[in-house]
C-alpha atoms as a PDB file:
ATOM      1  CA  UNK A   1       0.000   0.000   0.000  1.00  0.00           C
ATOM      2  CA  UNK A   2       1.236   3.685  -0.878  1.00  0.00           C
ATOM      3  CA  UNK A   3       2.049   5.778   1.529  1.00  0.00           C
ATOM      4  CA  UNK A   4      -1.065   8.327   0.763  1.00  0.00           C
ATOM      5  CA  UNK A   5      -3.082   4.948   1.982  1.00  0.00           C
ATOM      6  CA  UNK A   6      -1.415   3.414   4.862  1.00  0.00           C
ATOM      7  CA  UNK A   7      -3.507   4.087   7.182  1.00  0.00           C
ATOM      8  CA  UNK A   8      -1.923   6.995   9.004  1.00  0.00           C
ATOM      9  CA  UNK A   9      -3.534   9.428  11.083  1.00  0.00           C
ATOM     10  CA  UNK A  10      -1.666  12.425   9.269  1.00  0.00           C
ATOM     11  CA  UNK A  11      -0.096  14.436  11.841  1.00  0.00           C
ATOM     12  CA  UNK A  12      -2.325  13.271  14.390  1.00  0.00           C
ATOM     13  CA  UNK A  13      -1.520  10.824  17.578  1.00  0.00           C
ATOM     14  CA  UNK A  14      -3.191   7.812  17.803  1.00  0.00           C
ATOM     15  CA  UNK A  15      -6.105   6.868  20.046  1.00  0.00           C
ATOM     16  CA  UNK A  16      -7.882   3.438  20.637  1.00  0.00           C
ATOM     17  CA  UNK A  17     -11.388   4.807  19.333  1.00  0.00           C
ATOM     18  CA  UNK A  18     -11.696   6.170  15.896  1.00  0.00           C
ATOM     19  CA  UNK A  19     -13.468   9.312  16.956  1.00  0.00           C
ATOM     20  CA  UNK A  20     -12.132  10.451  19.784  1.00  0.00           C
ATOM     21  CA  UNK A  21     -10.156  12.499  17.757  1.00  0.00           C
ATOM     22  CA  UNK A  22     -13.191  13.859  15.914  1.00  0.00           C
ATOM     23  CA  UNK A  23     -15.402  17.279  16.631  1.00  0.00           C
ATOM     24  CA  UNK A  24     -18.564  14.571  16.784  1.00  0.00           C
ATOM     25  CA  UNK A  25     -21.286  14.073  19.139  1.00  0.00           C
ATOM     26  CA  UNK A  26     -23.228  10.963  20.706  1.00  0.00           C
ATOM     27  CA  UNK A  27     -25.700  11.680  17.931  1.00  0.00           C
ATOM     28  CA  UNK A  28     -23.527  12.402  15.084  1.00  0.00           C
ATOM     29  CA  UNK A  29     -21.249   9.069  15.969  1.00  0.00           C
ATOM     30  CA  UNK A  30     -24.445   6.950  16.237  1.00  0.00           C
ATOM     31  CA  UNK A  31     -25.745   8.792  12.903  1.00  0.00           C
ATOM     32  CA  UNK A  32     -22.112   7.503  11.284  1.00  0.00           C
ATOM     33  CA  UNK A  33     -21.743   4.128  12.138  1.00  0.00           C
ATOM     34  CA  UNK A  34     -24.786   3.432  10.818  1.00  0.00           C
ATOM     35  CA  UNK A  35     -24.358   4.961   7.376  1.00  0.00           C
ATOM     36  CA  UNK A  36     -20.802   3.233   6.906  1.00  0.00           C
ATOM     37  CA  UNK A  37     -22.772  -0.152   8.025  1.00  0.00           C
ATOM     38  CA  UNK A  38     -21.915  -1.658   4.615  1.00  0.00           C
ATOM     39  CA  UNK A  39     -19.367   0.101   3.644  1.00  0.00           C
ATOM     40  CA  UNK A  40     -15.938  -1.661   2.006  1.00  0.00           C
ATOM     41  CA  UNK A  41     -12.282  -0.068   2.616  1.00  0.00           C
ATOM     42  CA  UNK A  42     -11.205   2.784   4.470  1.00  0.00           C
ATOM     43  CA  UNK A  43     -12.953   5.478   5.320  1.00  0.00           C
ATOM     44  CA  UNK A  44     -11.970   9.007   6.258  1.00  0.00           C
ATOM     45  CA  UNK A  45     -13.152  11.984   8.666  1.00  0.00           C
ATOM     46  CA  UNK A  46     -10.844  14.921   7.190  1.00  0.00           C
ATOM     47  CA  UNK A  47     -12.156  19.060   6.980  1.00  0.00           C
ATOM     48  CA  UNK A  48     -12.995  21.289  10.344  1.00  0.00           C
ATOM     49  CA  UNK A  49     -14.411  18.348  12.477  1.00  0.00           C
ATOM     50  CA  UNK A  50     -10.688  16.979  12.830  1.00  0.00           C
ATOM     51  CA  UNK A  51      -9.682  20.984  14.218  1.00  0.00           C
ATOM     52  CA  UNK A  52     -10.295  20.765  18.010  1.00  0.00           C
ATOM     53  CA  UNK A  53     -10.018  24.572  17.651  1.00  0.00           C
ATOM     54  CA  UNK A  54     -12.299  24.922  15.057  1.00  0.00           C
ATOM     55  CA  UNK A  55     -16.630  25.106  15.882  1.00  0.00           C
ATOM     56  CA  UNK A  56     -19.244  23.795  13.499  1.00  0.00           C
ATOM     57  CA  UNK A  57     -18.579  22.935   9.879  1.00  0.00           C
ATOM     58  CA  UNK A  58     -20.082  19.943   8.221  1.00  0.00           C
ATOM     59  CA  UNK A  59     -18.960  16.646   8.310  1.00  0.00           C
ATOM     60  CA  UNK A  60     -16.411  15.557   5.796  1.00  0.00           C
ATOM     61  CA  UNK A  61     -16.468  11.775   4.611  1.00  0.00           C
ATOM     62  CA  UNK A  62     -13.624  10.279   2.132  1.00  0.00           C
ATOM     63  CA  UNK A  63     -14.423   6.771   1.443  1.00  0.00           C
ATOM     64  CA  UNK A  64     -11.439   5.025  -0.550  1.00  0.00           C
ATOM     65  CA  UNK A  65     -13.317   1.857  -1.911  1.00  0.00           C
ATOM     66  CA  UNK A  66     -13.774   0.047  -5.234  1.00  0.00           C
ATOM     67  CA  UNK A  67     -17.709   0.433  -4.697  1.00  0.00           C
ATOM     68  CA  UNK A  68     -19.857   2.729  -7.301  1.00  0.00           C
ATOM     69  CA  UNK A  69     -18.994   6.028  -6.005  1.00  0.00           C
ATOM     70  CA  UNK A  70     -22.342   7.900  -6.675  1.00  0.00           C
ATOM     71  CA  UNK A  71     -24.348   4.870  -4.645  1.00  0.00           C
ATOM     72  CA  UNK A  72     -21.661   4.867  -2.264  1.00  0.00           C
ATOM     73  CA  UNK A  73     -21.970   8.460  -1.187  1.00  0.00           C
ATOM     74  CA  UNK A  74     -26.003   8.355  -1.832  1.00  0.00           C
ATOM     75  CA  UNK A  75     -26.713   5.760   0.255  1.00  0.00           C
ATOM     76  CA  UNK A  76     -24.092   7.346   3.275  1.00  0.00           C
ATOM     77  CA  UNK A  77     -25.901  10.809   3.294  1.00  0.00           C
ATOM     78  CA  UNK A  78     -29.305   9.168   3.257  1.00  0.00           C
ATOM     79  CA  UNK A  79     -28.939   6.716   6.229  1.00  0.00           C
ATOM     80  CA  UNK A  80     -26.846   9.258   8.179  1.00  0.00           C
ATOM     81  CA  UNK A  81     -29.201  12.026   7.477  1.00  0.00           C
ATOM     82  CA  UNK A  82     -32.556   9.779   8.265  1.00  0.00           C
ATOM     83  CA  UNK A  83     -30.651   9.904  12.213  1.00  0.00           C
ATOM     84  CA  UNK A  84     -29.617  13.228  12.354  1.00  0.00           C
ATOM     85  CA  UNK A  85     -29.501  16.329  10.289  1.00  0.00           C
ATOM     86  CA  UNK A  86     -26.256  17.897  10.555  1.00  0.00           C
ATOM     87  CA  UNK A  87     -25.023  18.651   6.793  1.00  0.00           C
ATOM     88  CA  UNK A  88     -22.409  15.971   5.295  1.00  0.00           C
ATOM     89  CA  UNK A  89     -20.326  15.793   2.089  1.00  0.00           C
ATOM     90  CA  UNK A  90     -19.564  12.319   1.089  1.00  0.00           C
ATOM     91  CA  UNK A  91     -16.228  11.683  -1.332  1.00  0.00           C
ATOM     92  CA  UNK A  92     -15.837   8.636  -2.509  1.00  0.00           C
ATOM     93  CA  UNK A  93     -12.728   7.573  -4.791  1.00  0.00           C
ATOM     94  CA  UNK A  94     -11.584   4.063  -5.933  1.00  0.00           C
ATOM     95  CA  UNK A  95      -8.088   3.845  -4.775  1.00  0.00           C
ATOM     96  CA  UNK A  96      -7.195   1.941  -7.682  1.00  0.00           C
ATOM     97  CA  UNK A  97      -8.202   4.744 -10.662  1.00  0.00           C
ATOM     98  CA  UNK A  98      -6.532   7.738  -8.442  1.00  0.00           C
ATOM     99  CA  UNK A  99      -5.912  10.403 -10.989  1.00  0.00           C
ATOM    100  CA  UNK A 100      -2.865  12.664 -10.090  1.00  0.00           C
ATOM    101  CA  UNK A 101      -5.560  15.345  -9.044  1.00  0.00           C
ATOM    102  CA  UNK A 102      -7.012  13.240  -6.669  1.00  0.00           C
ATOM    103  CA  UNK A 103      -3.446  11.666  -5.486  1.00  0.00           C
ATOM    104  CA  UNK A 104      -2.530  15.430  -4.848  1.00  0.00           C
ATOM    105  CA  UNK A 105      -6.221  16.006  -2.649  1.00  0.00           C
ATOM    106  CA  UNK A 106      -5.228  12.804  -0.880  1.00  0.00           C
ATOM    107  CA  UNK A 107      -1.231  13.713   0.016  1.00  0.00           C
ATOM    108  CA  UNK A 108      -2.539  17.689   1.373  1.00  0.00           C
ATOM    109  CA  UNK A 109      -5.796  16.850   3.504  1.00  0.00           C
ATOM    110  CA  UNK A 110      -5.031  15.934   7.264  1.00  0.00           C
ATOM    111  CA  UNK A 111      -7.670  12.918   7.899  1.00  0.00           C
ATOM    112  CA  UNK A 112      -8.443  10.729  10.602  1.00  0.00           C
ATOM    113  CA  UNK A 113      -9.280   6.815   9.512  1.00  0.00           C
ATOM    114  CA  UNK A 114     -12.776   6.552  11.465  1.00  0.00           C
ATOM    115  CA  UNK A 115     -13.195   2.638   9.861  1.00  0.00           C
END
């Protein structure tokens, strides 16, 4: 695996739970894991909600997975909106087909691996 995809918590320490890191409420969490339910590969907090010094923003979702990426990200906004109704963006890129554009996106954005 590349180093854009190994898993690293860019420039962030390590903690046991994948959130803890996260700007994220009780709700929002619950709201999550069940929208990534079926998901396949890694997926990504990255934006304000990984900024401890940041407030509000929506919640920024990178999903690196060979699944369609326009069902992908449909059916994550719809379940996680149906338990809450904070505003989420949902990327979704097939680690595989990375165009140089995208490889750049992925190498500058500080993330947090949340599954």
């Amino acid at each position: 695996m590349n180093g854009i995809l190994n898993g690293e918590n860019r420039g962030l320490s390590p903690d046991l739970s994948p959130f803890a890191q996260a700007r994220l409420d009780a709700e929002e969490i619950a709201a999550l894991k069940e929208a990534l339910r079926d998901v396949r590969g890694e997926v990504w907090l990255f934006g304000s909600r990984i900024d401890p010094s940041r407030r509000g923003g929506d919640i920024d979702i990178l999903v690196l997975t060979d699944q369609p990426a326009f069902e992908t990200s449909h059916t994550i906004a719809t379940r996680f909106f149906s338990r809450c109704e904070e505003k989420i963006d949902v990327i979704v890129l097939d680690p595989a087909r990375l165009s140089p554009d995208k490889s750049d996106f992925l190498a500058r954005i500080d993330r947090v691996r949340i599954a």
